[in-house]
PDB file of N, CA and C in Angstrom:
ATOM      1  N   UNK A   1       0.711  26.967  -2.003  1.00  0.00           N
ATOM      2  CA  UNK A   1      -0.186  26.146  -2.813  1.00  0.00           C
ATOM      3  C   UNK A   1       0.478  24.791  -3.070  1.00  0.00           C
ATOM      4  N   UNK A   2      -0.300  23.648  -2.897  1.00  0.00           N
ATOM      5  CA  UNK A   2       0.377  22.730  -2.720  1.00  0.00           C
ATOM      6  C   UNK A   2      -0.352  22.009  -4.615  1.00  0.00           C
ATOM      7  N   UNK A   3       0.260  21.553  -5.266  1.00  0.00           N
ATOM      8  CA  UNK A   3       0.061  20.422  -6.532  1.00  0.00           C
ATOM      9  C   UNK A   3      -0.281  19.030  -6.841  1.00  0.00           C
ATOM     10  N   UNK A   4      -1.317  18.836  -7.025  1.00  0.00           N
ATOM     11  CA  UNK A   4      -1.225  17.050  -7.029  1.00  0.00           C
ATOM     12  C   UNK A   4      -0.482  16.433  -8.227  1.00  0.00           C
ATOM     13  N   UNK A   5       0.341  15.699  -7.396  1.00  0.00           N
ATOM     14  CA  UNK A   5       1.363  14.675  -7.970  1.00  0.00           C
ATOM     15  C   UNK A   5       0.916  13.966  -8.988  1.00  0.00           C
ATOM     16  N   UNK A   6      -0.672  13.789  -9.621  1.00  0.00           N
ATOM     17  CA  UNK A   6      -1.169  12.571 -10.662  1.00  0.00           C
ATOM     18  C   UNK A   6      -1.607  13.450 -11.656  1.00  0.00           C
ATOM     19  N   UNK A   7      -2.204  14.923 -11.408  1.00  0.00           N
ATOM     20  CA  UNK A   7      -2.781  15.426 -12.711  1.00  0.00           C
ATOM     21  C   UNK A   7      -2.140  16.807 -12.347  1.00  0.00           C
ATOM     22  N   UNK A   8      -1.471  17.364 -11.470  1.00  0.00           N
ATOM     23  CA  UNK A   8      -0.819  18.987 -11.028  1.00  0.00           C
ATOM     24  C   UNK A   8      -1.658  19.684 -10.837  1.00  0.00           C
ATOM     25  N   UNK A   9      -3.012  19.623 -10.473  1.00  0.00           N
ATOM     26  CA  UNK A   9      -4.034  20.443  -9.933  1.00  0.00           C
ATOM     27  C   UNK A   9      -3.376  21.190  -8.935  1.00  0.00           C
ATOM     28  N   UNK A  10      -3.839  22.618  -8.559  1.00  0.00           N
ATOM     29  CA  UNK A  10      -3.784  23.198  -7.637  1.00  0.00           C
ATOM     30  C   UNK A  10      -4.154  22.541  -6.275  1.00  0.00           C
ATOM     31  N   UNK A  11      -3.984  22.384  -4.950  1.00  0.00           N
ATOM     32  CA  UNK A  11      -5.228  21.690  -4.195  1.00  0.00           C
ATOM     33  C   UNK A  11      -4.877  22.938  -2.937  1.00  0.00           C
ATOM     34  N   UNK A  12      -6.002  23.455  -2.932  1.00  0.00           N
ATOM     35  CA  UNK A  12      -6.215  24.808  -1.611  1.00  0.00           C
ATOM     36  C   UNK A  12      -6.086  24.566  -0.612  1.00  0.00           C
ATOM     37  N   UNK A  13      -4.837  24.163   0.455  1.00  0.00           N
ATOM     38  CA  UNK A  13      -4.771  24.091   1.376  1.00  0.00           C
ATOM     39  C   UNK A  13      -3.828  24.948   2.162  1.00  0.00           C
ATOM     40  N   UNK A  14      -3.779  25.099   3.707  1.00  0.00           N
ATOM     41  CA  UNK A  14      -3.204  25.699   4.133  1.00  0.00           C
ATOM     42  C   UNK A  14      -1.591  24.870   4.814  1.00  0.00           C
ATOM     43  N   UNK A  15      -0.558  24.970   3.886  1.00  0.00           N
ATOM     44  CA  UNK A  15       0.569  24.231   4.228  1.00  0.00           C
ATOM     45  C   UNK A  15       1.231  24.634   5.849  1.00  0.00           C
ATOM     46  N   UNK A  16       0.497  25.374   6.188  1.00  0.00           N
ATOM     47  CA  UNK A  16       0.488  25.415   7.857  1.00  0.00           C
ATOM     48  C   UNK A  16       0.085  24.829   8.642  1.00  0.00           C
ATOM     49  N   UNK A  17      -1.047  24.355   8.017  1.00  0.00           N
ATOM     50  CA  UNK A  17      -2.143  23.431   9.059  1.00  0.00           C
ATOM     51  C   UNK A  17      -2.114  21.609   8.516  1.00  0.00           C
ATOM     52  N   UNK A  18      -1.636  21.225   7.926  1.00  0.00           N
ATOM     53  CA  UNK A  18      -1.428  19.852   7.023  1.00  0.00           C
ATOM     54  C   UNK A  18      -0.660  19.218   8.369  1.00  0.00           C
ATOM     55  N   UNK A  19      -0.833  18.018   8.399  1.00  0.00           N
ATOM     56  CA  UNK A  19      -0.060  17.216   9.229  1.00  0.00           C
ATOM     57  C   UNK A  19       0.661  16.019   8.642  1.00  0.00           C
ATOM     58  N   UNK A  20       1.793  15.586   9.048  1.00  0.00           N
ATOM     59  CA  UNK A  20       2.131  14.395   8.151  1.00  0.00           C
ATOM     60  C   UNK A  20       1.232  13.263   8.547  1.00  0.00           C
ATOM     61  N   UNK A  21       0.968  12.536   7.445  1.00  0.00           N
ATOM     62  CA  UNK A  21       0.164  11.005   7.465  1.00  0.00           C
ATOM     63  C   UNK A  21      -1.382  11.939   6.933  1.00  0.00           C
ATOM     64  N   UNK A  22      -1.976  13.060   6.945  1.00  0.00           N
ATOM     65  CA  UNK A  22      -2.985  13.634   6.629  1.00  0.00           C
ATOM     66  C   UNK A  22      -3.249  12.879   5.314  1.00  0.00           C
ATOM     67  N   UNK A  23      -4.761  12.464   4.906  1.00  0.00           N
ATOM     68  CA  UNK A  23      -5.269  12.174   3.722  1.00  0.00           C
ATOM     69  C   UNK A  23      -6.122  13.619   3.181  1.00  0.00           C
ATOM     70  N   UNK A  24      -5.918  13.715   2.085  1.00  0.00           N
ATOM     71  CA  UNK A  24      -6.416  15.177   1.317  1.00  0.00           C
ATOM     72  C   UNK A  24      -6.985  14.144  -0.170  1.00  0.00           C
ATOM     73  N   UNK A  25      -7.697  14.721  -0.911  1.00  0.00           N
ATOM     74  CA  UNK A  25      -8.249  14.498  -1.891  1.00  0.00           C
ATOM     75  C   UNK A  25      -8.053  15.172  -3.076  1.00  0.00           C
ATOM     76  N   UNK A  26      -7.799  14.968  -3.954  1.00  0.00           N
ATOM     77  CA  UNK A  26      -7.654  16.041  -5.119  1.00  0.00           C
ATOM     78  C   UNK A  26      -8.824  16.589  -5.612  1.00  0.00           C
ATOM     79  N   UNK A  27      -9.265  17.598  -5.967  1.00  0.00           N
ATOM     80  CA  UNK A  27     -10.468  18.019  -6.080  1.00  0.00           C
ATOM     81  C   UNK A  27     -10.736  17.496  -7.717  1.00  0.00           C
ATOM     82  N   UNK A  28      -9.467  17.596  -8.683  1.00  0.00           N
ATOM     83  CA  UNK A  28      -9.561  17.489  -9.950  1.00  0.00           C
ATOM     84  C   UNK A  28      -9.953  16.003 -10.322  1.00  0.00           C
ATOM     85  N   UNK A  29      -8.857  14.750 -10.133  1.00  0.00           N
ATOM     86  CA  UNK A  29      -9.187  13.914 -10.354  1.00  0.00           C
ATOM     87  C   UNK A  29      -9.424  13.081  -9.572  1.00  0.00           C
ATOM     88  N   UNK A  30      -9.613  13.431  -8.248  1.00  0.00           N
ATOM     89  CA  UNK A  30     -10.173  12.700  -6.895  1.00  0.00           C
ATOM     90  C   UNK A  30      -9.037  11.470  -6.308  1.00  0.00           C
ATOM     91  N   UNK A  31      -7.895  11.838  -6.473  1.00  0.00           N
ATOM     92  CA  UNK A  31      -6.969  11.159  -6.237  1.00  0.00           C
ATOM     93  C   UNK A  31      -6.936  11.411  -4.675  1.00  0.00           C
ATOM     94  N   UNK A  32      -6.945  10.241  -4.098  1.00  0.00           N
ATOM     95  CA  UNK A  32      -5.777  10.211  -2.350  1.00  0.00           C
ATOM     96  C   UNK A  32      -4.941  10.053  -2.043  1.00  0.00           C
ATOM     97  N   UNK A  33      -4.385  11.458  -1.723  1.00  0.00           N
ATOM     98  CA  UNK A  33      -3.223  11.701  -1.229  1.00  0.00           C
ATOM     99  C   UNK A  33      -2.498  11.893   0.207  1.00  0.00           C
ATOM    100  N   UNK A  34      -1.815  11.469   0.608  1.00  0.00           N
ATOM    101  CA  UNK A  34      -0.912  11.350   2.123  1.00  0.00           C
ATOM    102  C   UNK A  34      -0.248  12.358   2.150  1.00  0.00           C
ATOM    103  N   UNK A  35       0.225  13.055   2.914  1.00  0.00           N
ATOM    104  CA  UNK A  35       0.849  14.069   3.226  1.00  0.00           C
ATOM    105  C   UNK A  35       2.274  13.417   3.966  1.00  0.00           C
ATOM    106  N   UNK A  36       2.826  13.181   2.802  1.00  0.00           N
ATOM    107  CA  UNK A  36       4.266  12.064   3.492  1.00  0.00           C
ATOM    108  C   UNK A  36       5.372  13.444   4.379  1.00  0.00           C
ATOM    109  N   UNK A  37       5.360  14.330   4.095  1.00  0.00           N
ATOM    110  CA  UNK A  37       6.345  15.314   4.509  1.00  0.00           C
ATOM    111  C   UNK A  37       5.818  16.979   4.817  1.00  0.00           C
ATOM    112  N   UNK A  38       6.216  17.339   5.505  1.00  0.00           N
ATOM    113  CA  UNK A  38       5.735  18.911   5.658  1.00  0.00           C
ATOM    114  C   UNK A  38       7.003  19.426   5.872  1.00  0.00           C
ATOM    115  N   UNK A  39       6.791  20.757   5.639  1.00  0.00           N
ATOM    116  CA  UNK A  39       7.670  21.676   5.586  1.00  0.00           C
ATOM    117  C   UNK A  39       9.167  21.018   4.529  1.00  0.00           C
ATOM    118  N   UNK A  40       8.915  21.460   2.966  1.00  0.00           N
ATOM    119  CA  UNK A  40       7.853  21.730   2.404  1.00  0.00           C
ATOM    120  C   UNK A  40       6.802  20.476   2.189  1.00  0.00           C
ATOM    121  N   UNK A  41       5.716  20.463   1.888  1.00  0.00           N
ATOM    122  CA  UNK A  41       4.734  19.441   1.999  1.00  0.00           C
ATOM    123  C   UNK A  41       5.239  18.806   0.751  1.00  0.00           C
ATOM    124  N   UNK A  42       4.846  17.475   1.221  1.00  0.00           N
ATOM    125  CA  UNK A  42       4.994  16.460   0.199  1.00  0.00           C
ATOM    126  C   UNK A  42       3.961  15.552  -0.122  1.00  0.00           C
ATOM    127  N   UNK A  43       3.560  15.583  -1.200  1.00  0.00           N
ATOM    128  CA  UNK A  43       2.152  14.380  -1.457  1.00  0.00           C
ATOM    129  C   UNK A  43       2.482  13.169  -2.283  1.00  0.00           C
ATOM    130  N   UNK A  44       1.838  12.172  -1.608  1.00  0.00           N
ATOM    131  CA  UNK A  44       2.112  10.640  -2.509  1.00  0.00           C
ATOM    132  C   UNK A  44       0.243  10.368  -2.466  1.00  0.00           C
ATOM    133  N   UNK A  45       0.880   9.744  -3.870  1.00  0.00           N
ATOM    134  CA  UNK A  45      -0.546   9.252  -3.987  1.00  0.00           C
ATOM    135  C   UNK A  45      -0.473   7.636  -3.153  1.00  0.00           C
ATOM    136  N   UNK A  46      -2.193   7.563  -3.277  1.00  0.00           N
ATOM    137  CA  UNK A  46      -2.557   6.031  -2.223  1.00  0.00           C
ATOM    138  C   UNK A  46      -3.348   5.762  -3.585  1.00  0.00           C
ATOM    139  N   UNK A  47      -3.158   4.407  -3.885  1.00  0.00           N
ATOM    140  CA  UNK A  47      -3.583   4.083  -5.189  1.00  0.00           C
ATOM    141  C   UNK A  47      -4.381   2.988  -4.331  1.00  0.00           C
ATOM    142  N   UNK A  48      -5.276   2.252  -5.467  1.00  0.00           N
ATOM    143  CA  UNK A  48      -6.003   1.337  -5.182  1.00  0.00           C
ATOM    144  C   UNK A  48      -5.492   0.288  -5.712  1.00  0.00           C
ATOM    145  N   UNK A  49      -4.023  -0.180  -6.566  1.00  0.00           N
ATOM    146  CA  UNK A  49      -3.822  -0.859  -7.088  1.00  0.00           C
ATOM    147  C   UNK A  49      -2.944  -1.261  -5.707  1.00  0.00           C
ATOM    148  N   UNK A  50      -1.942  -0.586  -4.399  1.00  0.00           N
ATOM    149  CA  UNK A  50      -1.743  -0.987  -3.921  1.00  0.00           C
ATOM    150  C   UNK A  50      -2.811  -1.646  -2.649  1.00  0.00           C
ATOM    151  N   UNK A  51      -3.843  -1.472  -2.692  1.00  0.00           N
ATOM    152  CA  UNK A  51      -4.068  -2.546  -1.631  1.00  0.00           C
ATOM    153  C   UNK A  51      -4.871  -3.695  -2.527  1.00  0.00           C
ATOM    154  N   UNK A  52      -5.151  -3.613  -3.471  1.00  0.00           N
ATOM    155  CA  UNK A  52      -4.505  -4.627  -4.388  1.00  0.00           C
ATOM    156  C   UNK A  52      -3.211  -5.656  -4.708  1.00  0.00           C
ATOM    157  N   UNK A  53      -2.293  -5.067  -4.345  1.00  0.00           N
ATOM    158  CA  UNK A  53      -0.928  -5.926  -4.499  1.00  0.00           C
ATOM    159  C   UNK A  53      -0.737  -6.371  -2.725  1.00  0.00           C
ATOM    160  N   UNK A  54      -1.566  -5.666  -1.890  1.00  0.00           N
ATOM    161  CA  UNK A  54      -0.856  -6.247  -0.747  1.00  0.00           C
ATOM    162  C   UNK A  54      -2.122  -7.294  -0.453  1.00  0.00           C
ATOM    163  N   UNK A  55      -3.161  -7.610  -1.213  1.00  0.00           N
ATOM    164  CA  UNK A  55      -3.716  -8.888  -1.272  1.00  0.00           C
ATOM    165  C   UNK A  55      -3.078  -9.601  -1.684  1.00  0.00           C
ATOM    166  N   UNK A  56      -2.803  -9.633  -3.169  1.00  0.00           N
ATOM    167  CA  UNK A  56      -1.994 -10.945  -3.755  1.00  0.00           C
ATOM    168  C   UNK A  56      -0.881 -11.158  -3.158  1.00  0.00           C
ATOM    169  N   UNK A  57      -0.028 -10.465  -2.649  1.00  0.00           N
ATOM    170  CA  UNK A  57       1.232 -11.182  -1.540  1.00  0.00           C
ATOM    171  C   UNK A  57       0.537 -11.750  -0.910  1.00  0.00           C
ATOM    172  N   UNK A  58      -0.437 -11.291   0.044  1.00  0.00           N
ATOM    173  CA  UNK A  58      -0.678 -11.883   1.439  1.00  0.00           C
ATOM    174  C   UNK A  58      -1.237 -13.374   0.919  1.00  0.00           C
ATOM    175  N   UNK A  59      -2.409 -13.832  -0.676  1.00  0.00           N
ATOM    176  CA  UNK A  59      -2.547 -14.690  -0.900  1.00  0.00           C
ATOM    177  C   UNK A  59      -1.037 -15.617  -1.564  1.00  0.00           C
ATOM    178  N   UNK A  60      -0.321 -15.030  -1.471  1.00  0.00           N
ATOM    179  CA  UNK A  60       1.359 -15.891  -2.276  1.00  0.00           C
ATOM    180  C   UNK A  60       1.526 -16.574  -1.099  1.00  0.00           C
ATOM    181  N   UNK A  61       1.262 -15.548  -0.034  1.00  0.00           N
ATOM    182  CA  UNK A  61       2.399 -15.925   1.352  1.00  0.00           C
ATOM    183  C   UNK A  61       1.847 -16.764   1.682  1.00  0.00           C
ATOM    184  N   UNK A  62       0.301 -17.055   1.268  1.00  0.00           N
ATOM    185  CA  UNK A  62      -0.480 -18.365   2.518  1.00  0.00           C
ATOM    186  C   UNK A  62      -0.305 -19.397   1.813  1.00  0.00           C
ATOM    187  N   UNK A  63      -0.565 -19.206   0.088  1.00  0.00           N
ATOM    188  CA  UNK A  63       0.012 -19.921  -0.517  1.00  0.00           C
ATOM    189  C   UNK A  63       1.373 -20.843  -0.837  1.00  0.00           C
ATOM    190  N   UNK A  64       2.540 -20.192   0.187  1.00  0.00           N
ATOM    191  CA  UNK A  64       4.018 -20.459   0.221  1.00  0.00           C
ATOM    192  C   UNK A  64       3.694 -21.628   1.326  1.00  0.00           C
ATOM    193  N   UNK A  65       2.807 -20.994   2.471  1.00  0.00           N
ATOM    194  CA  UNK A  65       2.768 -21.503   3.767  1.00  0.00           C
ATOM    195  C   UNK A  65       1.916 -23.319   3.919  1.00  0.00           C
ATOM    196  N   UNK A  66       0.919 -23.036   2.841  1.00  0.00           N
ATOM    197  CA  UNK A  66       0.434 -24.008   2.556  1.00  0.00           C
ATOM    198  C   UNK A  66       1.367 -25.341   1.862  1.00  0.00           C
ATOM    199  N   UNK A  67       1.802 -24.779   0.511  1.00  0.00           N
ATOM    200  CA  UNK A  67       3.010 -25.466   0.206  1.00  0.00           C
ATOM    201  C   UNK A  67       4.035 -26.212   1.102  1.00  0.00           C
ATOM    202  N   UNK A  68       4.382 -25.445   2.540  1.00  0.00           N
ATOM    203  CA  UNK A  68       5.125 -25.881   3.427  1.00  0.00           C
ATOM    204  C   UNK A  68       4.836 -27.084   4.152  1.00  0.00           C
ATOM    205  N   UNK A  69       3.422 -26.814   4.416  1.00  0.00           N
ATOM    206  CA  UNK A  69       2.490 -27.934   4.954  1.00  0.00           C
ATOM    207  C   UNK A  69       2.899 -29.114   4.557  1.00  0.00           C
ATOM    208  N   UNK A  70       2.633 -29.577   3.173  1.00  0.00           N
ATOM    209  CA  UNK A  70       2.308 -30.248   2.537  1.00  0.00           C
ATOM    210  C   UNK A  70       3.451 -31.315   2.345  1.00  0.00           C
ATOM    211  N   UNK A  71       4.804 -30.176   1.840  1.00  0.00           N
ATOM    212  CA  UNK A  71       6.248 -30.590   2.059  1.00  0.00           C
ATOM    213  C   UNK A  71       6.318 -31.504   3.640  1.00  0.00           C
ATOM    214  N   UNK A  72       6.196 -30.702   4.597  1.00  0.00           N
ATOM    215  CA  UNK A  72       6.290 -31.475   5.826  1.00  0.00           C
ATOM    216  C   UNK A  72       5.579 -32.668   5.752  1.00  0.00           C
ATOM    217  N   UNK A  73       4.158 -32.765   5.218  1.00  0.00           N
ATOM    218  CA  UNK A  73       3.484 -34.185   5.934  1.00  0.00           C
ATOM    219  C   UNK A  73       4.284 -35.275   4.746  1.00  0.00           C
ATOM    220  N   UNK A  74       4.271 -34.493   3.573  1.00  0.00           N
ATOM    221  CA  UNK A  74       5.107 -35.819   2.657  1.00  0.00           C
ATOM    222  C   UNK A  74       6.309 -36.059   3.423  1.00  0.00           C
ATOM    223  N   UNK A  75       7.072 -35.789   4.039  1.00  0.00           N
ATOM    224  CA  UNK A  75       8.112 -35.993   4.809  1.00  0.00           C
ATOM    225  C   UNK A  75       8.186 -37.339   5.732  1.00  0.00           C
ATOM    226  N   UNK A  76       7.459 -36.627   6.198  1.00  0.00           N
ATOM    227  CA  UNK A  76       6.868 -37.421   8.113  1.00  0.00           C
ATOM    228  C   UNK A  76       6.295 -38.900   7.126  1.00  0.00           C
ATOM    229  N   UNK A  77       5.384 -38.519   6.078  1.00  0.00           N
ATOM    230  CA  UNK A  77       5.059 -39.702   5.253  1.00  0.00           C
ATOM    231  C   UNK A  77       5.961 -40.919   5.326  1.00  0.00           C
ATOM    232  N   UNK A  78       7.470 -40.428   4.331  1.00  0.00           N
ATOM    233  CA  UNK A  78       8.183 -40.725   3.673  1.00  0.00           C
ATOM    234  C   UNK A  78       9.236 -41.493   4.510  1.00  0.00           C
ATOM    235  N   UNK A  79       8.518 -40.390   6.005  1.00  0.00           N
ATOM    236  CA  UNK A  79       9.702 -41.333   7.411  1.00  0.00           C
ATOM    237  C   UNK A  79       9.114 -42.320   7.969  1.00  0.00           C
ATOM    238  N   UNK A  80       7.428 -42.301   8.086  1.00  0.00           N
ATOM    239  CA  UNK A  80       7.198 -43.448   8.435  1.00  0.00           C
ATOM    240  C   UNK A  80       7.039 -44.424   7.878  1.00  0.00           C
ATOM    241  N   UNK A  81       7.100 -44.596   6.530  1.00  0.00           N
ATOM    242  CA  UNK A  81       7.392 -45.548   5.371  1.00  0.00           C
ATOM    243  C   UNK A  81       8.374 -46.245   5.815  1.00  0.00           C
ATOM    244  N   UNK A  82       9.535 -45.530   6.478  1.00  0.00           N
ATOM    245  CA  UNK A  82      11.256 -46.318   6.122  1.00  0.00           C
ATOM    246  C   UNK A  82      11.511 -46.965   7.626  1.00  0.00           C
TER     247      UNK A  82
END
């Protein structure tokens, strides 16, 4: 019997047949879970807050990239000024 990691529900599966990377559901509080390890099985939750956070990086990073831009043309500016 395998346990969910967010509320310890029971979740009925057969730890024979689970594969790693498998998504399972919690029946209790409907959590998604990965099957990071077998033998013995291991569950992580998949939150929604992380693909949440891997938006706001990805908007930091374009944001960094943009910044870069900007640095460069004031540059090139600043060289053809002199």
């Amino acid at each position: 019997m395998i346990r969910c990691p967010e509320c310890s529900a029971e979740i009925d599966v057969d730890e024979d047949e689970v594969e790693e990377g498998e998504i399972l559901s919690c029946p209790e509080c409907e959590s998604e879970l990965e099957v990071s390890q077998i033998h013995p099985v291991h569950l992580n939750i998949i939150s929604e807050d992380d693909d949440d956070e891997d938006e706001e990086e990805e908007e930091e990073e374009e944001a960094e990239d943009g910044d870069k831009d900007l640095i460069e043309e004031e540059e090139e500016e600043e060289e053809d000024e002199e």
